[in-house]
N, C-alpha and C. Protein backbone atom coordinates (compact mmCIF):
# COMPACT_ATOMS: atom_id res chain seq x y z
N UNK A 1 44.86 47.67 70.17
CA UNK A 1 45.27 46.87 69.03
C UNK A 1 45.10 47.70 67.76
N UNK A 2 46.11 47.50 66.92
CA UNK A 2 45.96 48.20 65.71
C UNK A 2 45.37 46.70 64.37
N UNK A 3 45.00 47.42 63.56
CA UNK A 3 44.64 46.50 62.49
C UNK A 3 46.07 45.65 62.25
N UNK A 4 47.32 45.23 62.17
CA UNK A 4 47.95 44.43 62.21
C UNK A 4 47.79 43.28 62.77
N UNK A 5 47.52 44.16 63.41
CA UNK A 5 47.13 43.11 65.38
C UNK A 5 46.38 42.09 65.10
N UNK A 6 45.12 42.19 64.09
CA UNK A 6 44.02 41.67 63.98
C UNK A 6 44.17 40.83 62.75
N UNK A 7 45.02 41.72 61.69
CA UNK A 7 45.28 40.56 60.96
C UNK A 7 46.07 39.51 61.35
N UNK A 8 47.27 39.74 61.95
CA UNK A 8 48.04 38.32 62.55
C UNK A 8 46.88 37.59 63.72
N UNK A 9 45.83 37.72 63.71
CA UNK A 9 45.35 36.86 64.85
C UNK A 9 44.51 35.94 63.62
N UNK A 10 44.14 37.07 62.92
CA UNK A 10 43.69 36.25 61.35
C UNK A 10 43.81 35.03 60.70
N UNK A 11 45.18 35.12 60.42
CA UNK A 11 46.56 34.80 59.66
C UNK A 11 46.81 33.41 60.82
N UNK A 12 47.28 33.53 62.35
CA UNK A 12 46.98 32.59 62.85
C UNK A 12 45.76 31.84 62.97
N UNK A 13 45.04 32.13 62.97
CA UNK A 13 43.44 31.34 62.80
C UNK A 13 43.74 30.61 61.50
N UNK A 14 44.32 31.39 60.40
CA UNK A 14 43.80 30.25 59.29
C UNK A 14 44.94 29.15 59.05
N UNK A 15 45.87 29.59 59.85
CA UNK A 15 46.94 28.03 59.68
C UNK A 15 45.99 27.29 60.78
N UNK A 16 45.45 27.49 61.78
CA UNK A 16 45.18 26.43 61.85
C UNK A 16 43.78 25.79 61.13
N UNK A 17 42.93 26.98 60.80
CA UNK A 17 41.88 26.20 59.96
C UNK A 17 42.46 25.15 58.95
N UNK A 18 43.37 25.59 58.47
CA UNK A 18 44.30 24.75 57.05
C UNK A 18 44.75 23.53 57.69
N UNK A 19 45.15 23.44 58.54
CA UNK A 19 45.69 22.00 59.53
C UNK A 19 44.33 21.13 59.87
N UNK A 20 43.21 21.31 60.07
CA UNK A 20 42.55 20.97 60.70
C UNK A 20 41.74 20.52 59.12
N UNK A 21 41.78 21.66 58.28
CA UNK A 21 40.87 20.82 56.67
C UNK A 21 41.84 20.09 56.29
N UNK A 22 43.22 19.98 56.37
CA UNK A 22 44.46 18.71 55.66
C UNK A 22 43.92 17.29 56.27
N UNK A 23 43.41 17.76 57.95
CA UNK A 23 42.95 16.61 58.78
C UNK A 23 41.68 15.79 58.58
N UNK A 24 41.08 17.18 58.21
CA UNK A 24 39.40 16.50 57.53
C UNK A 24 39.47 15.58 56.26
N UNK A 25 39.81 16.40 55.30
CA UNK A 25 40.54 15.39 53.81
C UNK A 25 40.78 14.64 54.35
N UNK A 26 42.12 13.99 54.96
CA UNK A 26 42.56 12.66 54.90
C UNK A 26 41.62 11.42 55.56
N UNK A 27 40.75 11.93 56.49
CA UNK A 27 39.66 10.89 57.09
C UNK A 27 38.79 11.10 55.92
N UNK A 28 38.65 11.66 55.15
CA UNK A 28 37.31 11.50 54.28
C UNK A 28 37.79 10.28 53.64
N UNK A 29 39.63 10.97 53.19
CA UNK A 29 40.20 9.42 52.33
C UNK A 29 39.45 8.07 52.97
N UNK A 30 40.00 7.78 54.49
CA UNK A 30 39.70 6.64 55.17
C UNK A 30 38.22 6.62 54.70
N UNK A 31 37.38 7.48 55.06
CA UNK A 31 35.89 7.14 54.94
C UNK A 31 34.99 6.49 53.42
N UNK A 32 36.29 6.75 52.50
CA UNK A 32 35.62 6.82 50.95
C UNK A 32 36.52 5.20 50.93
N UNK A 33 37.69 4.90 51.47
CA UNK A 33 37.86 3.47 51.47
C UNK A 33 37.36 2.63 52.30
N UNK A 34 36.60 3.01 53.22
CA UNK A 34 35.63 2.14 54.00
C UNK A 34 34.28 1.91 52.70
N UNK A 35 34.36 2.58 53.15
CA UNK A 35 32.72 2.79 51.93
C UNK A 35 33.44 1.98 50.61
N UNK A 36 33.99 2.19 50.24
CA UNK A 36 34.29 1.25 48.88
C UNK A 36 34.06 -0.15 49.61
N UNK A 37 35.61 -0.98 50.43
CA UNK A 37 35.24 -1.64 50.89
C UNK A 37 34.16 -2.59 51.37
N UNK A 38 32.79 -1.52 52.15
CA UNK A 38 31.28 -2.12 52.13
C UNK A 38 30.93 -1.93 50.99
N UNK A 39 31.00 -1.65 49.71
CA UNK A 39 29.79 -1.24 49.01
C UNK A 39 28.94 -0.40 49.23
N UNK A 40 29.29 1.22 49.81
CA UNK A 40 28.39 2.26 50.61
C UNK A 40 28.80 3.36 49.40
N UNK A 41 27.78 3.86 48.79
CA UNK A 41 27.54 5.04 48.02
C UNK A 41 28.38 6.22 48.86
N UNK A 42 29.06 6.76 48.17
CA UNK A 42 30.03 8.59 48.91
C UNK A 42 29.00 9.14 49.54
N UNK A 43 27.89 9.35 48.48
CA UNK A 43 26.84 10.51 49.85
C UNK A 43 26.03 9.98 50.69
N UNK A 44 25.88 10.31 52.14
CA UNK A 44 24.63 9.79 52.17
C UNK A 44 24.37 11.38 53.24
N UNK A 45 22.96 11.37 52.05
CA UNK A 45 22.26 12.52 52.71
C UNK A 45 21.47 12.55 54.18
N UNK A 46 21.55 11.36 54.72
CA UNK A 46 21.04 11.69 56.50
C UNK A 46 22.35 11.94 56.76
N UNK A 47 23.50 11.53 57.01
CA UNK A 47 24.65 11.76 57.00
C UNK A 47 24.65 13.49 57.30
N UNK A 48 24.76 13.71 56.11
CA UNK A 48 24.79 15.72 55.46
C UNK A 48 23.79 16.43 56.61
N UNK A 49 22.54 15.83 56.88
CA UNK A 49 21.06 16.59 56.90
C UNK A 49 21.41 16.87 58.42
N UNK A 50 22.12 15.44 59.08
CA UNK A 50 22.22 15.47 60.22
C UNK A 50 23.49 16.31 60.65
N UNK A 51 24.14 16.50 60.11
CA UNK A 51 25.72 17.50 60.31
C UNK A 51 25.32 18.83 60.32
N UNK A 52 24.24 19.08 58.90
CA UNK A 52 23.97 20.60 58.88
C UNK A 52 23.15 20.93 60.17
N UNK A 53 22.27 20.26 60.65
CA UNK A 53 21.23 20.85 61.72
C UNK A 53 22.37 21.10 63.19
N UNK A 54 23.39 20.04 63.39
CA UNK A 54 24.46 19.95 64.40
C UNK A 54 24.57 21.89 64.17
N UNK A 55 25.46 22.03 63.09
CA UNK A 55 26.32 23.30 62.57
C UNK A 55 25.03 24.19 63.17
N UNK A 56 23.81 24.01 62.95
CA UNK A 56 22.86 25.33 63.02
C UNK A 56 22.03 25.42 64.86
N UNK A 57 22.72 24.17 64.78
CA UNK A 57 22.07 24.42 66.39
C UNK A 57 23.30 24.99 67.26
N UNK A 58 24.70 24.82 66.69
CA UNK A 58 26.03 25.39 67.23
C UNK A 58 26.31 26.82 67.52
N UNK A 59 25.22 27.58 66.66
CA UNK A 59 25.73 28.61 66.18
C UNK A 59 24.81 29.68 66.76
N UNK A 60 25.35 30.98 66.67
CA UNK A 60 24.42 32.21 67.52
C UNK A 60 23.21 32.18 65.74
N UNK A 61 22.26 32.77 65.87
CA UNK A 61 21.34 32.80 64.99
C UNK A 61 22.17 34.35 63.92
N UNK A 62 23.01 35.04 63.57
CA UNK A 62 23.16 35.30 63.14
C UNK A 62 24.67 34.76 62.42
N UNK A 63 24.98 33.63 62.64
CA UNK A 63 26.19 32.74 61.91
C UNK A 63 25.46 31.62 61.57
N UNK A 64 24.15 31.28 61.75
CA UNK A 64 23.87 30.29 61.07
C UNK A 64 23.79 29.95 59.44
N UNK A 65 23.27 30.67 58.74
CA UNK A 65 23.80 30.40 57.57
C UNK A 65 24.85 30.68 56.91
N UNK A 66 25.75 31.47 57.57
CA UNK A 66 27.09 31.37 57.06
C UNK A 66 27.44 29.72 57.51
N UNK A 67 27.92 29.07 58.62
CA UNK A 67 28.01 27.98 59.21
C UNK A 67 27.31 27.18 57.86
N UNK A 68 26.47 27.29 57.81
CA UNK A 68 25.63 25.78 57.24
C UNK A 68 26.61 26.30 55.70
N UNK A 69 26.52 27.80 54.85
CA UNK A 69 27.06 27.66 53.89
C UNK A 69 28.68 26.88 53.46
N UNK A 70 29.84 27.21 54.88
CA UNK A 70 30.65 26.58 55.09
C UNK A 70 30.98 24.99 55.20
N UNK A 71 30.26 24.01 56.19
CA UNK A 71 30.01 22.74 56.09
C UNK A 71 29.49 22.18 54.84
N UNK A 72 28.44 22.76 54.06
CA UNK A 72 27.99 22.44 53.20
C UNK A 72 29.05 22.73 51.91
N UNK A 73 29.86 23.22 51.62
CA UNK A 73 30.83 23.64 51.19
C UNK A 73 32.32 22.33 51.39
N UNK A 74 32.17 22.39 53.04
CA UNK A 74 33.27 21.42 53.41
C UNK A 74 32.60 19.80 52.71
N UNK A 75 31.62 19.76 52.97
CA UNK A 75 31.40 18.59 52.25
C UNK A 75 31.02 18.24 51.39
N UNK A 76 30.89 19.29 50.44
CA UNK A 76 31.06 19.13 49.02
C UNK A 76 32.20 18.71 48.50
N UNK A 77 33.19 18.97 49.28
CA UNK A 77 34.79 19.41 48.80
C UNK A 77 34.92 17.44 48.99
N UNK A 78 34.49 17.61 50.17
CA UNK A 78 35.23 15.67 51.04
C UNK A 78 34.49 14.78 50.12
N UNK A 79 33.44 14.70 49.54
CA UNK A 79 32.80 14.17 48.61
C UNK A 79 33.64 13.83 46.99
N UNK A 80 34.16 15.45 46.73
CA UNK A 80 34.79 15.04 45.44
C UNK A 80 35.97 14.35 46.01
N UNK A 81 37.14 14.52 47.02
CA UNK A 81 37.76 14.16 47.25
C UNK A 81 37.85 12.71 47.79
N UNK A 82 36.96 11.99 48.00
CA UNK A 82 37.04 10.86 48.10
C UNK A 82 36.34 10.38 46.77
N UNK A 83 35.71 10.45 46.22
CA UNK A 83 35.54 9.91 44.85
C UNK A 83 36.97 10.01 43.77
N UNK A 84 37.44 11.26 44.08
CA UNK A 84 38.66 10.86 43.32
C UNK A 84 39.63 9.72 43.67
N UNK A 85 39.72 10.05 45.11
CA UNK A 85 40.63 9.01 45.84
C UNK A 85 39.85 7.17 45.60
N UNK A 86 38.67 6.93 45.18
CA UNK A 86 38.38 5.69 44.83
C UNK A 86 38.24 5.30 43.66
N UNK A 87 38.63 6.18 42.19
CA UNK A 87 38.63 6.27 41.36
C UNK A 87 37.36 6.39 40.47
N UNK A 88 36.65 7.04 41.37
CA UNK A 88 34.84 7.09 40.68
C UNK A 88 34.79 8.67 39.58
């Protein structure tokens, strides 16, 4: 394989990462109109605490804090994005 090679395997990896965060967003939508609906605050940090430890037990010990920096990242993002989407 030449470095081309590697970038198109790249390049495919991140369409689908991009398909799969379009997929995450839109359930956060659902999740931030549930939560309106109950009266449930956007964050809830057992929620987070319990996702990050998932991500770090997933992972070889040298991707773990990349991993946790990523999720933690992803749900920073789903957070603003459903607060916008409920008008907070």
């Amino acid at each position: 394989m030449d470095l081309s090679d590697y970038r198109q395997q790249i390049n495919d990896i991140d369409k689908e990462i991009l398909k799969l965060f379009e997929q995450r967003m839109a359930v956060s939508v659902d999740i931030a109109n549930y939560k309106k609906a109950h009266d449930l605050p956007v964050l809830d940090s057992s929620r987070e605490s319990e996702k990050l430890d998932e991500v770090r037990a997933a992972l070889p010990e040298e991707l773990k804090d990349y991993g946790t920096s990523l999720f933690s990242l992803l749900m920073d993002l789903s957070k603003t994005h459903q607060r916008k989407s409920i008008g907070l």
